[in-house]
C-alpha atoms as a PDB file:
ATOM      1  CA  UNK A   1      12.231  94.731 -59.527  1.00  0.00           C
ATOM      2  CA  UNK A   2      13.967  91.176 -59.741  1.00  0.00           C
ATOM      3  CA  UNK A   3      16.221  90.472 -62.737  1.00  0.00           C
ATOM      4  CA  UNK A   4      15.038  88.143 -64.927  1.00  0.00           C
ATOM      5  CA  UNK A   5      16.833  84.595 -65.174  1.00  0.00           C
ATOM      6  CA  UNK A   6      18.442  84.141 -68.911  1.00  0.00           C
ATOM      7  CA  UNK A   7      17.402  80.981 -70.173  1.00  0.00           C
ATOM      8  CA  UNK A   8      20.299  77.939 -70.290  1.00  0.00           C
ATOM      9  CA  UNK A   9      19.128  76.081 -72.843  1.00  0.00           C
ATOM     10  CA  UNK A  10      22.336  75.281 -74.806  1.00  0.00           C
ATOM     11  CA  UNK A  11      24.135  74.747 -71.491  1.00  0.00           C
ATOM     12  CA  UNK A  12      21.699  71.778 -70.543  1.00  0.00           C
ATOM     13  CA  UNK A  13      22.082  70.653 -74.687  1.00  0.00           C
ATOM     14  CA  UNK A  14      25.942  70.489 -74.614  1.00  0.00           C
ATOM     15  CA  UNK A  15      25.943  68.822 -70.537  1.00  0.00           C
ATOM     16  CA  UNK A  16      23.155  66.336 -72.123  1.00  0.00           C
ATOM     17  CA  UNK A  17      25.353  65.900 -75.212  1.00  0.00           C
ATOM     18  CA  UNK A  18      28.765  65.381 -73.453  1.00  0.00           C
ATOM     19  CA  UNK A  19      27.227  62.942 -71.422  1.00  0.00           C
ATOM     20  CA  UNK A  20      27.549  65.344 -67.975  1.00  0.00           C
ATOM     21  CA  UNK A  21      23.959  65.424 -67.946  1.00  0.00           C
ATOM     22  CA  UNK A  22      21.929  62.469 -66.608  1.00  0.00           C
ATOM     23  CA  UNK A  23      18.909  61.550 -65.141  1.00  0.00           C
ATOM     24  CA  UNK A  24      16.702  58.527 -64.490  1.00  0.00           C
ATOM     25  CA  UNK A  25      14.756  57.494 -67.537  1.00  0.00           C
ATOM     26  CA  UNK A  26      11.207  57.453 -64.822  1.00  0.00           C
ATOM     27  CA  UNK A  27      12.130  61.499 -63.485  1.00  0.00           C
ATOM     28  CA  UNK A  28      13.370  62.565 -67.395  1.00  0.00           C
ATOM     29  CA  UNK A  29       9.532  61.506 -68.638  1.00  0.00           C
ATOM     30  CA  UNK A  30       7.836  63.312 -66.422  1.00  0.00           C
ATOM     31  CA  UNK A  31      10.163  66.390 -66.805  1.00  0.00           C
ATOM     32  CA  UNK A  32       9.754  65.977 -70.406  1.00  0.00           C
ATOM     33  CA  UNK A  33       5.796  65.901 -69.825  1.00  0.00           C
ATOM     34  CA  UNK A  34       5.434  68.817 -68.069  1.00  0.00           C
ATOM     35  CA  UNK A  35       8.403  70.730 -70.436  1.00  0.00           C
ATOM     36  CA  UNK A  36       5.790  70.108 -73.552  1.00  0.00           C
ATOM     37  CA  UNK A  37       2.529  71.290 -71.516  1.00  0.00           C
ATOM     38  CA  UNK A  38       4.557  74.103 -70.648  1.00  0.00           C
ATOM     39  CA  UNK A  39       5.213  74.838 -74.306  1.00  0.00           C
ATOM     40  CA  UNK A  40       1.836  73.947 -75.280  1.00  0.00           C
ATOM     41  CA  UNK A  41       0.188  76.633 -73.242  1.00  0.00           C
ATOM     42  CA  UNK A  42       3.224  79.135 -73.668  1.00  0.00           C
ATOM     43  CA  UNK A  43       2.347  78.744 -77.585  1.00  0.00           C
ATOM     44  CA  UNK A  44      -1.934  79.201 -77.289  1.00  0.00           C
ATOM     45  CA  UNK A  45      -0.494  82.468 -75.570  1.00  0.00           C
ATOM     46  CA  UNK A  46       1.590  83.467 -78.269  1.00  0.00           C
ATOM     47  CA  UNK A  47      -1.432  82.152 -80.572  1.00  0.00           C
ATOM     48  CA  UNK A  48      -3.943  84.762 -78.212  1.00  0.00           C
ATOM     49  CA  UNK A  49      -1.370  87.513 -78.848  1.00  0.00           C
ATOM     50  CA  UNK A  50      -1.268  87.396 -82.689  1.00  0.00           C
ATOM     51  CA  UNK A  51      -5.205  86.976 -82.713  1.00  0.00           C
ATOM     52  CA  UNK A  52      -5.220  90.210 -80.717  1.00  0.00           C
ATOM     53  CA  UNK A  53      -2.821  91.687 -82.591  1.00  0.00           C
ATOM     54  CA  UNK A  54      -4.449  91.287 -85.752  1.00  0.00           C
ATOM     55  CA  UNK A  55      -8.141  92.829 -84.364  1.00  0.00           C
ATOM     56  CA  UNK A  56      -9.122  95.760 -85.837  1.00  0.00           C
ATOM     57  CA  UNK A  57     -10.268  97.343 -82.522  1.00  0.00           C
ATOM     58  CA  UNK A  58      -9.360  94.829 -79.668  1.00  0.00           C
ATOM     59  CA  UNK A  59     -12.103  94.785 -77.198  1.00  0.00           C
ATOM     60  CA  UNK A  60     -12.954  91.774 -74.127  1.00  0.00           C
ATOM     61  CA  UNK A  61     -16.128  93.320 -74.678  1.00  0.00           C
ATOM     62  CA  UNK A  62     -18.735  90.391 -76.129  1.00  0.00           C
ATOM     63  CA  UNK A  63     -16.295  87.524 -74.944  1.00  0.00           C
ATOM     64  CA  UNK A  64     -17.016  85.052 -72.531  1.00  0.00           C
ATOM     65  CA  UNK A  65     -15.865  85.577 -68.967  1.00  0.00           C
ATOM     66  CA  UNK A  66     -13.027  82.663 -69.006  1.00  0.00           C
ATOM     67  CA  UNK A  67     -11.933  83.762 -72.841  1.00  0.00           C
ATOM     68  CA  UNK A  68     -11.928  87.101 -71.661  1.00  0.00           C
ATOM     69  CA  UNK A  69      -9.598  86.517 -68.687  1.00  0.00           C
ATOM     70  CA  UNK A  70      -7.224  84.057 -71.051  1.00  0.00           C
ATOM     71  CA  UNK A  71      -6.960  86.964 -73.818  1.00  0.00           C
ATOM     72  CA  UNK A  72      -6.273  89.627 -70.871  1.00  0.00           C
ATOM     73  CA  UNK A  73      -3.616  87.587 -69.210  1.00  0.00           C
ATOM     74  CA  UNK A  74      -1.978  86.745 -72.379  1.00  0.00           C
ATOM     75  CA  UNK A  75      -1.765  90.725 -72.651  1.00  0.00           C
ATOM     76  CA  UNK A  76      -1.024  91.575 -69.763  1.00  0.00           C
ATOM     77  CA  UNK A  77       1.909  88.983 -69.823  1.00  0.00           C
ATOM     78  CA  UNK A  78       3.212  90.398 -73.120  1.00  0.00           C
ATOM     79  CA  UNK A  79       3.080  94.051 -72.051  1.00  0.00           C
ATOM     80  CA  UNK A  80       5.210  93.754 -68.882  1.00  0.00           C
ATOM     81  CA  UNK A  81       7.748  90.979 -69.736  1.00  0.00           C
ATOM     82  CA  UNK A  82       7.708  91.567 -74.151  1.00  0.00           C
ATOM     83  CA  UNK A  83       9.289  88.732 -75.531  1.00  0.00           C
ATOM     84  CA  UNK A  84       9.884  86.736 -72.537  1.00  0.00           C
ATOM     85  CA  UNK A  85       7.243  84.082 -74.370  1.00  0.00           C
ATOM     86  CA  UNK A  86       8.431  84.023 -77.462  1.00  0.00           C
ATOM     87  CA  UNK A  87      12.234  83.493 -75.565  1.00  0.00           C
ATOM     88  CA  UNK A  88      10.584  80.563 -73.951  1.00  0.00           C
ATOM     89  CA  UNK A  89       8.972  79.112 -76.780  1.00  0.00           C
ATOM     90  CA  UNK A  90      12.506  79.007 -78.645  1.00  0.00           C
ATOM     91  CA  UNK A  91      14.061  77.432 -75.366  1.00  0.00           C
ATOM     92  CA  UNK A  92      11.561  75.159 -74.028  1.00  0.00           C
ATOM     93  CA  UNK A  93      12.489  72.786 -76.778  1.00  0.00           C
ATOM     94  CA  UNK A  94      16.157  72.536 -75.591  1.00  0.00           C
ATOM     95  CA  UNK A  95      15.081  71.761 -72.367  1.00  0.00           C
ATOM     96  CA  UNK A  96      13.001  69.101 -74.003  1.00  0.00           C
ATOM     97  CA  UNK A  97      16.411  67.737 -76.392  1.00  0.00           C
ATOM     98  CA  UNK A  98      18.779  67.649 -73.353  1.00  0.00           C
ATOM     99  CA  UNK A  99      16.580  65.826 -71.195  1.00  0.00           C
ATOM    100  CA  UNK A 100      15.809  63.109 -73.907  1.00  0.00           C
ATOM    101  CA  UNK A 101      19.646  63.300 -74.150  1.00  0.00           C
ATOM    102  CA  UNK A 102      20.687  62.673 -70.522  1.00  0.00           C
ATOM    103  CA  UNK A 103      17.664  59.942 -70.055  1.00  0.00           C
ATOM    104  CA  UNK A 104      19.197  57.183 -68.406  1.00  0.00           C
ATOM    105  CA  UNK A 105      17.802  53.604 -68.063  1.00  0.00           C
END
């Protein structure tokens, strides 16, 4: 099994914030776009898991084919990696910060 890469974070936020950290205004948008769609689907997982969480009985049985395979991959996901999403949830917005940071015009 590979070992899993720690997050950096508040190494990109103080490079960013000492000013060792740039990048062209054009390339920081669009890594800033994808960063928050990233985010945005890492939290409807995290969203998926707490609905689970909270069932009574969780079943796939009765959902919808495409529902069923977003609630069984958001399982899945948090069963062999546990808290990897909620780690990424807390440091996708760094990533975000420091990028706005070193944007460059």
């Amino acid at each position: 099994m590979s070992e899993e890469q720690p997050f950096a974070g508040d190494v990109f936020l103080d490079l960013a914030g000492d000013g060792r950290l740039t990048i062209d205004a054009n390339e920081a948008d669009r890594l800033v776009d994808a960063l928050e769609c990233t985010l945005a689907a890492v939290s409807e997982r995290l969203r998926v898991i707490r609905l689970w969480r909270e069932l009574d009985s969780p079943t796939l049985d009765g959902l919808p084919g495409p529902t069923a395979q977003i609630v069984a991959d958001a399982v899945f996901q948090d069963q062999t990696v546990p808290g990897r999403l909620e780690q990424a949830a807390n440091e996708l917005p760094k990533y975000i910060s420091a990028l706005r940071q070193a944007r460059r015009l």
